[in-house]
PDB file of N, CA and C in Angstrom:
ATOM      1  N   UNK A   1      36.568  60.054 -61.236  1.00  0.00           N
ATOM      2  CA  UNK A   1      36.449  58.997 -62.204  1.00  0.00           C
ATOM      3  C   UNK A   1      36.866  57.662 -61.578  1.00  0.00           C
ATOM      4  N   UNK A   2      38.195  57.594 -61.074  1.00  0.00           N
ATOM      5  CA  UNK A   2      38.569  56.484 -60.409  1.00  0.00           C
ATOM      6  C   UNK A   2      37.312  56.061 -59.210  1.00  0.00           C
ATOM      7  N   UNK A   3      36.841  56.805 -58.490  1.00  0.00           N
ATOM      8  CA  UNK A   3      36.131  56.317 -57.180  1.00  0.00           C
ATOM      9  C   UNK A   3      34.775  55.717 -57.671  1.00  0.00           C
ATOM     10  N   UNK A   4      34.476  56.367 -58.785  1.00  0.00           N
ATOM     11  CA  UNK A   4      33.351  55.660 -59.681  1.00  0.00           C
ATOM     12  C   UNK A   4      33.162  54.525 -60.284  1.00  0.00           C
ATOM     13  N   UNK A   5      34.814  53.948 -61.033  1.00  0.00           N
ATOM     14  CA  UNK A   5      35.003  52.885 -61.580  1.00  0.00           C
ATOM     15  C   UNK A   5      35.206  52.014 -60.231  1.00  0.00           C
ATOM     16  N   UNK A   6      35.972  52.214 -59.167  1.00  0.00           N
ATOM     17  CA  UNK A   6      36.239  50.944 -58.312  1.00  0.00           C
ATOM     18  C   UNK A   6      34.784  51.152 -57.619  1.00  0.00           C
ATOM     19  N   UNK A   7      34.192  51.834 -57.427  1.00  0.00           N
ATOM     20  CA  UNK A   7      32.686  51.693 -56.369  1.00  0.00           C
ATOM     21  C   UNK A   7      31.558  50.886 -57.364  1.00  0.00           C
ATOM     22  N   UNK A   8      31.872  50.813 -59.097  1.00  0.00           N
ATOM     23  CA  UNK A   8      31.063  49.638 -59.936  1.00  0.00           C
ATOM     24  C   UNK A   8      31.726  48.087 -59.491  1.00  0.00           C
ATOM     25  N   UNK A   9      32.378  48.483 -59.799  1.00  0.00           N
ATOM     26  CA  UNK A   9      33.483  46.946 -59.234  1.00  0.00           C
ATOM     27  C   UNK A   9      33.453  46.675 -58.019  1.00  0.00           C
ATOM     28  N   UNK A  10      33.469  47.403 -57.397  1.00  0.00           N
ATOM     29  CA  UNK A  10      32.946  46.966 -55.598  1.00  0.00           C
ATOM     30  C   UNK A  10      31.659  46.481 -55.314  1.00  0.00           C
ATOM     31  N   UNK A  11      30.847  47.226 -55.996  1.00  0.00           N
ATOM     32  CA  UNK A  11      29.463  46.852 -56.107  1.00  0.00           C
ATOM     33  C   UNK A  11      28.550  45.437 -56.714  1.00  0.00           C
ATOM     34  N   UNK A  12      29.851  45.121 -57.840  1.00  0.00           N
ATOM     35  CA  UNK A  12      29.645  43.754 -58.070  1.00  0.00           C
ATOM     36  C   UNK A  12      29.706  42.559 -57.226  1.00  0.00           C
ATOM     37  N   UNK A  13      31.304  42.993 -56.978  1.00  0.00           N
ATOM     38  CA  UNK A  13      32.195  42.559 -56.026  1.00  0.00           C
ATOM     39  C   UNK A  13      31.092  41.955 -55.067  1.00  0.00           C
ATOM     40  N   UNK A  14      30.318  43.050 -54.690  1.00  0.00           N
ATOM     41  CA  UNK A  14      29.838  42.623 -53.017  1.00  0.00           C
ATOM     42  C   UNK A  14      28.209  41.567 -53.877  1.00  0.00           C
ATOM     43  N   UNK A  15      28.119  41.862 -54.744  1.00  0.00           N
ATOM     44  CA  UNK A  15      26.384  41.128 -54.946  1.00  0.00           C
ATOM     45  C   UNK A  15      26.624  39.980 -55.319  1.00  0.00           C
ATOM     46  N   UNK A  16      27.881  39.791 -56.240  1.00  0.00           N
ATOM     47  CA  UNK A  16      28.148  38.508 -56.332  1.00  0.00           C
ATOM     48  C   UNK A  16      28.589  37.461 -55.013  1.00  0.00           C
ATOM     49  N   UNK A  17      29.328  38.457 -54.537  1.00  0.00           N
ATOM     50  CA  UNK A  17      29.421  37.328 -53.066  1.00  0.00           C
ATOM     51  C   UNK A  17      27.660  36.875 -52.331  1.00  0.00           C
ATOM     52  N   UNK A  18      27.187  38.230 -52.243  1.00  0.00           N
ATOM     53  CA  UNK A  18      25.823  38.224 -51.711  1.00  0.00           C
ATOM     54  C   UNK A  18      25.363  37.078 -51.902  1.00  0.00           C
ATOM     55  N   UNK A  19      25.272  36.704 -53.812  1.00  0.00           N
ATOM     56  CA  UNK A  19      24.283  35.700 -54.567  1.00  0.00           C
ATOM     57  C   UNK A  19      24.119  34.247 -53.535  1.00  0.00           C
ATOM     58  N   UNK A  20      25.084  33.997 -53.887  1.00  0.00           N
ATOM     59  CA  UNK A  20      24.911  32.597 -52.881  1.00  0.00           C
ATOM     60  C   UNK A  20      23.761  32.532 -50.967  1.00  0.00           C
ATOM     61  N   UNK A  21      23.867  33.471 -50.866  1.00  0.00           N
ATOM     62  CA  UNK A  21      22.794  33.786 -49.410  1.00  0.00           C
ATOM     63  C   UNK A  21      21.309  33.618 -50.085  1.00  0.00           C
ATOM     64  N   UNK A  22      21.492  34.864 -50.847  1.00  0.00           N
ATOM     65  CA  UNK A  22      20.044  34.854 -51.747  1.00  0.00           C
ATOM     66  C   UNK A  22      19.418  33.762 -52.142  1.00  0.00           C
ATOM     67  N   UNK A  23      20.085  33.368 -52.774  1.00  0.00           N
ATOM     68  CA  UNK A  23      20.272  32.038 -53.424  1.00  0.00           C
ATOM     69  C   UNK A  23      19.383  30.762 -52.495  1.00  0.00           C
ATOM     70  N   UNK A  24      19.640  30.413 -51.234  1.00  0.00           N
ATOM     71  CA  UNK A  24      19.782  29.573 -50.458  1.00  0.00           C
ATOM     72  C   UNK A  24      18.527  29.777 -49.610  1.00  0.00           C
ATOM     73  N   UNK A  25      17.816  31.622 -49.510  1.00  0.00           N
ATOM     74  CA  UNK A  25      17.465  32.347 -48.885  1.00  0.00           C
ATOM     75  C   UNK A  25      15.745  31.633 -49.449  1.00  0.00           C
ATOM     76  N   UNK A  26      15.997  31.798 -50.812  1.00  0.00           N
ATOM     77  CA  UNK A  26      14.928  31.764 -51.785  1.00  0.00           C
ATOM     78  C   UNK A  26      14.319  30.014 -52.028  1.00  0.00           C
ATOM     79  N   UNK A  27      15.563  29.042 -51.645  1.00  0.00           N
ATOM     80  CA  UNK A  27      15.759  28.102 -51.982  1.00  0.00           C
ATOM     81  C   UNK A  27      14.791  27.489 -50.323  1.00  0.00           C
ATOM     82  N   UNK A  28      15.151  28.177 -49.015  1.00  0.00           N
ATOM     83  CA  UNK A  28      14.651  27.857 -47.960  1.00  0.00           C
ATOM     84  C   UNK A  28      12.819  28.384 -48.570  1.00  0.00           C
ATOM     85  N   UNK A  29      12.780  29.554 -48.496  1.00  0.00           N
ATOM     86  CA  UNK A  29      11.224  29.609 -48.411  1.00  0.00           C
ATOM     87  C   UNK A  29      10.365  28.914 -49.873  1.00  0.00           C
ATOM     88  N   UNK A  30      11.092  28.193 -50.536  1.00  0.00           N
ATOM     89  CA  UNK A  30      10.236  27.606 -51.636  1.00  0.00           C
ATOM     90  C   UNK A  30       9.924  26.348 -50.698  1.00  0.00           C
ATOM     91  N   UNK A  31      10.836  25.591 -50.445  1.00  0.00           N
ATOM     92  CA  UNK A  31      11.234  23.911 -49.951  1.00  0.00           C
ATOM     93  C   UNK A  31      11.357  24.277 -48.340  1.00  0.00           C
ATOM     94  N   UNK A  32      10.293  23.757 -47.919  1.00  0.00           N
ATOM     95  CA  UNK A  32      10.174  23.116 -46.074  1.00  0.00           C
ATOM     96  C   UNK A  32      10.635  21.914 -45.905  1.00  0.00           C
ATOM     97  N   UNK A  33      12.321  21.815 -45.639  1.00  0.00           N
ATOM     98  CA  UNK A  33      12.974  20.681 -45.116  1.00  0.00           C
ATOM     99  C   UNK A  33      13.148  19.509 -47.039  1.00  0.00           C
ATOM    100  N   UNK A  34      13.211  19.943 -47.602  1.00  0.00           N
ATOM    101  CA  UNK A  34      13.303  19.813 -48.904  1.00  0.00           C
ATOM    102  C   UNK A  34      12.755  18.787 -49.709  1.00  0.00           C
ATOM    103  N   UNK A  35      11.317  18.509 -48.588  1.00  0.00           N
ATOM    104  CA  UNK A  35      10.104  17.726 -48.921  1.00  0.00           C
ATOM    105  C   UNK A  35       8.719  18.357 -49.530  1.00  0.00           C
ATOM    106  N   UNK A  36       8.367  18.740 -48.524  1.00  0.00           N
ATOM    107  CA  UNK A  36       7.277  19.337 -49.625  1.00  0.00           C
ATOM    108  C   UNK A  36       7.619  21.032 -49.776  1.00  0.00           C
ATOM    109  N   UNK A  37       5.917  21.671 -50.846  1.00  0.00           N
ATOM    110  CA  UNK A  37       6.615  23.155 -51.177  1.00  0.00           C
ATOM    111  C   UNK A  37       6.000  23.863 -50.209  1.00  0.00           C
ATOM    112  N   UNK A  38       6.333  25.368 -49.930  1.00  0.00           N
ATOM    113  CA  UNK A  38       5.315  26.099 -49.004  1.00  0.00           C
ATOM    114  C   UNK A  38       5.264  26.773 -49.598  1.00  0.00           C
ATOM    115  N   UNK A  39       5.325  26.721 -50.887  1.00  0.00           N
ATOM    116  CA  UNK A  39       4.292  28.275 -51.867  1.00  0.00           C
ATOM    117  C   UNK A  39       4.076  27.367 -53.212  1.00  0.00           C
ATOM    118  N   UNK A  40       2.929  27.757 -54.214  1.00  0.00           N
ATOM    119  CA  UNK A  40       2.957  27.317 -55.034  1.00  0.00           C
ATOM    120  C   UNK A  40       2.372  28.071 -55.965  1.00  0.00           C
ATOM    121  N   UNK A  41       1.558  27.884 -57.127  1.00  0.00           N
ATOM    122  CA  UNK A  41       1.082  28.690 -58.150  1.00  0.00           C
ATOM    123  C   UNK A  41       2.073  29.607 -58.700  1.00  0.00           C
ATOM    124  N   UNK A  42       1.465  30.990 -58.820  1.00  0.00           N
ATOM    125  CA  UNK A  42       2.061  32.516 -58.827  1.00  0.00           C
ATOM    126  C   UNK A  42       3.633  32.796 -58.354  1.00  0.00           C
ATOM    127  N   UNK A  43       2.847  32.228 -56.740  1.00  0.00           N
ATOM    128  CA  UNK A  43       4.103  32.860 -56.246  1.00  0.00           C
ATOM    129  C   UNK A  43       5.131  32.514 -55.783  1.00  0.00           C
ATOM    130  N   UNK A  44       5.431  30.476 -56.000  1.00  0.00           N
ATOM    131  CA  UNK A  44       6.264  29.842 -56.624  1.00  0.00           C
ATOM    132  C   UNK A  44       7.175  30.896 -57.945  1.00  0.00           C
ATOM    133  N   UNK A  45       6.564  30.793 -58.816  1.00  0.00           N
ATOM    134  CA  UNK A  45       7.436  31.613 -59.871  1.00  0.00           C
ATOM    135  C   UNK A  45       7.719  32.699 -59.854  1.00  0.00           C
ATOM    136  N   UNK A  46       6.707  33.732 -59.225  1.00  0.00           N
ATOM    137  CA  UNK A  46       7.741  34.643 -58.882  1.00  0.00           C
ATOM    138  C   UNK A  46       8.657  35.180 -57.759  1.00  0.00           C
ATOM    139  N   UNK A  47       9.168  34.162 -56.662  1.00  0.00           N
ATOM    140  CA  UNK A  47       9.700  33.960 -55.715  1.00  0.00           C
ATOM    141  C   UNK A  47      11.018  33.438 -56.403  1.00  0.00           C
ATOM    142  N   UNK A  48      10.815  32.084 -57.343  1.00  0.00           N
ATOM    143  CA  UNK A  48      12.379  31.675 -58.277  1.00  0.00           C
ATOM    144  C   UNK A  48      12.821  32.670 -58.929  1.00  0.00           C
ATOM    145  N   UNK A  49      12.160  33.977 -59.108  1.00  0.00           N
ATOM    146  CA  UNK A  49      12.563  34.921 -59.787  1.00  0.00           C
ATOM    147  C   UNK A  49      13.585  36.071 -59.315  1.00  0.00           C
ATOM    148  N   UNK A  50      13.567  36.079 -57.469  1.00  0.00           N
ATOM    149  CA  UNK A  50      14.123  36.852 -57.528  1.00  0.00           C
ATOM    150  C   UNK A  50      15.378  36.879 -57.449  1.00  0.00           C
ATOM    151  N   UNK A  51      16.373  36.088 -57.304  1.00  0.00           N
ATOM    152  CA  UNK A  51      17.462  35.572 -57.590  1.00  0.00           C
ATOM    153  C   UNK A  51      18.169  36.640 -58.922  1.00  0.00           C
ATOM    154  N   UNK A  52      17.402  36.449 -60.134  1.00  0.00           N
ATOM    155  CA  UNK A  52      17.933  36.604 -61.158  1.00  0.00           C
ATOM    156  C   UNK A  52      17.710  38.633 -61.803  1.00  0.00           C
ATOM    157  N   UNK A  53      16.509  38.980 -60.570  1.00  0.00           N
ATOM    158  CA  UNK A  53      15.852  40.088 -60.299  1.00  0.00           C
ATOM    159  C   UNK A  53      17.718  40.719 -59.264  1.00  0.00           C
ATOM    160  N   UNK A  54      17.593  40.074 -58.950  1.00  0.00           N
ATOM    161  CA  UNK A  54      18.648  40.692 -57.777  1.00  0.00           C
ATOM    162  C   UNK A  54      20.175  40.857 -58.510  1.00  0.00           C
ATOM    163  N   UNK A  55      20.773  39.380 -58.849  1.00  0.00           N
ATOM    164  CA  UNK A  55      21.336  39.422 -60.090  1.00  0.00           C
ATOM    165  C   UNK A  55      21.515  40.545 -61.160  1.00  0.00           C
ATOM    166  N   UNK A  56      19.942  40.954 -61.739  1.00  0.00           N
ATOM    167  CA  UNK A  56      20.546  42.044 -62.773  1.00  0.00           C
ATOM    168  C   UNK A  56      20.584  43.540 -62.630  1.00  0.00           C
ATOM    169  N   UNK A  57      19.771  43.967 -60.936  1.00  0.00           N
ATOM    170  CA  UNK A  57      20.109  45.138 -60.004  1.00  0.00           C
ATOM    171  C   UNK A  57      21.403  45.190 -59.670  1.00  0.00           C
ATOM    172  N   UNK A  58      22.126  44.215 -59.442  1.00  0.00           N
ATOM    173  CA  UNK A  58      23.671  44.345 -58.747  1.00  0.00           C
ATOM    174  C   UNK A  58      24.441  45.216 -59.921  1.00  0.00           C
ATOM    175  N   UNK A  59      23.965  44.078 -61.081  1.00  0.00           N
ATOM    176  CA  UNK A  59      25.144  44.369 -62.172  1.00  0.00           C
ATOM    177  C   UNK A  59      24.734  45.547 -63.055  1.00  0.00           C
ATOM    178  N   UNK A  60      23.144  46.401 -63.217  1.00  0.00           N
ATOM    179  CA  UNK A  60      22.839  47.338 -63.294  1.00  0.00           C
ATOM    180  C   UNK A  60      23.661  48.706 -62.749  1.00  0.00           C
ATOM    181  N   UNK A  61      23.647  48.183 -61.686  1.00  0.00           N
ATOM    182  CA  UNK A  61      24.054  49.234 -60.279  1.00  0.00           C
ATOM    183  C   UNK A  61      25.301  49.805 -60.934  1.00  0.00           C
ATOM    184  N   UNK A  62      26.233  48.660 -60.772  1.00  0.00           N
ATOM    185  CA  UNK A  62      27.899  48.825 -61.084  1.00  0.00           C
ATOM    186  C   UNK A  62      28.122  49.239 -62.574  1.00  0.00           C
ATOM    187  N   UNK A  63      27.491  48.686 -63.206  1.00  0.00           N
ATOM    188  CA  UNK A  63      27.797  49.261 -64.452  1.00  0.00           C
ATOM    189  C   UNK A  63      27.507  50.556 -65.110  1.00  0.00           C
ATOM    190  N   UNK A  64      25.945  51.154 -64.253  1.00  0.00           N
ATOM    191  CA  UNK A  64      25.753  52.693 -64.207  1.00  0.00           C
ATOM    192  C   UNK A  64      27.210  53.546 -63.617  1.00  0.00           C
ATOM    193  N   UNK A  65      27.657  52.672 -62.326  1.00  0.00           N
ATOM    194  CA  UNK A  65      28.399  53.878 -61.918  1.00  0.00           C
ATOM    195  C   UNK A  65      29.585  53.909 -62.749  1.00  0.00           C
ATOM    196  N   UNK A  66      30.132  52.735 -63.321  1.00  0.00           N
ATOM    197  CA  UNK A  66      31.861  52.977 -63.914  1.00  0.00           C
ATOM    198  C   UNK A  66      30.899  53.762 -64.916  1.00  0.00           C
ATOM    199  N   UNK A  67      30.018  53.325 -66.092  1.00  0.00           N
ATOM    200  CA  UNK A  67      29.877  54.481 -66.968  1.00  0.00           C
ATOM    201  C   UNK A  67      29.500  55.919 -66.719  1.00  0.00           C
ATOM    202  N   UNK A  68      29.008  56.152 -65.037  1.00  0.00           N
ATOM    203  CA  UNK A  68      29.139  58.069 -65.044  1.00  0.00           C
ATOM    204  C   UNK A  68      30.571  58.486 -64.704  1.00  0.00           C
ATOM    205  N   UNK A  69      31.433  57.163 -64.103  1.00  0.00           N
ATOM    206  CA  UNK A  69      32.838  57.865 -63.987  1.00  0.00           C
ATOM    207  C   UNK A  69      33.487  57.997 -65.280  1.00  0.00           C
ATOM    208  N   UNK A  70      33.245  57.177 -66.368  1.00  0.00           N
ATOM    209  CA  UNK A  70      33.800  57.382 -67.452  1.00  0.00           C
ATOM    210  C   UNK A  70      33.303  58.707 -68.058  1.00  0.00           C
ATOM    211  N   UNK A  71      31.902  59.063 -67.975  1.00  0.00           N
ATOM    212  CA  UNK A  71      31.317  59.699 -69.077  1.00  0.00           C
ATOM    213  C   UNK A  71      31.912  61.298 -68.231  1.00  0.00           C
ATOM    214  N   UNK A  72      32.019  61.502 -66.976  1.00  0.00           N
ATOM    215  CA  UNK A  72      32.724  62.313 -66.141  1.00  0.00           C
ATOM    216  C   UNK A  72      33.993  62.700 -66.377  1.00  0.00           C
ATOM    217  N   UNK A  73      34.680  61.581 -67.041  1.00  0.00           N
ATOM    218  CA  UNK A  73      36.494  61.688 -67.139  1.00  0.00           C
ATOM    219  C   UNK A  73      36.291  62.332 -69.146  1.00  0.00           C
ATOM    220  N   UNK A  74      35.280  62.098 -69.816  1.00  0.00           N
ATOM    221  CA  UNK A  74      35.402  62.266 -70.856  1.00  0.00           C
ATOM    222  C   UNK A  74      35.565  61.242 -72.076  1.00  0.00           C
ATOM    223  N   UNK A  75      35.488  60.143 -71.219  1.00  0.00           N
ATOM    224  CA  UNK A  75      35.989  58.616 -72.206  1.00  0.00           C
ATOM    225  C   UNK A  75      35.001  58.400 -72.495  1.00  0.00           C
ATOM    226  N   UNK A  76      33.396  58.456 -72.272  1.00  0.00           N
ATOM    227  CA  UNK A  76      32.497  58.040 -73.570  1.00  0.00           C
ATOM    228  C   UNK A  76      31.402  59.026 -73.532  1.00  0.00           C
TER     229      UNK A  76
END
């Protein structure tokens, strides 16, 4: 139960630090030198997307695992 709850919390732990790379990652291949764009239409938007795609996998992730350590220990 315990290794379940700290490996959700670790798991955050680490995506939230991640975010900011991502972040910057996504921010480089939209904006060439932060003049013009090098994608546009489609896949402009769904390129700003994945940020928030990544975002709710992290916190998916962690929150599956504390709830099988809980549901394991008997608490829900």
């Amino acid at each position: 139960m315990l290794g379940n709850l700290l490996g959700g919390f670790i798991t955050i732990l680490v995506g939230v630090n991640l975010m900011p790379v991502i972040a910057n990652g996504i921010q480089g291949a939209l904006y060439v030198h932060g003049n013009g764009t090098n994608v546009s239409g489609a896949s402009n938007t769904i390129l700003s997307l994945v940020t928030i795609f990544f975002a709710l996998g992290v916190m998916s992730a962690g929150v599956s695992l504390a709830i099988n350590g809980m549901r394991n220990a008997g608490l829900v």
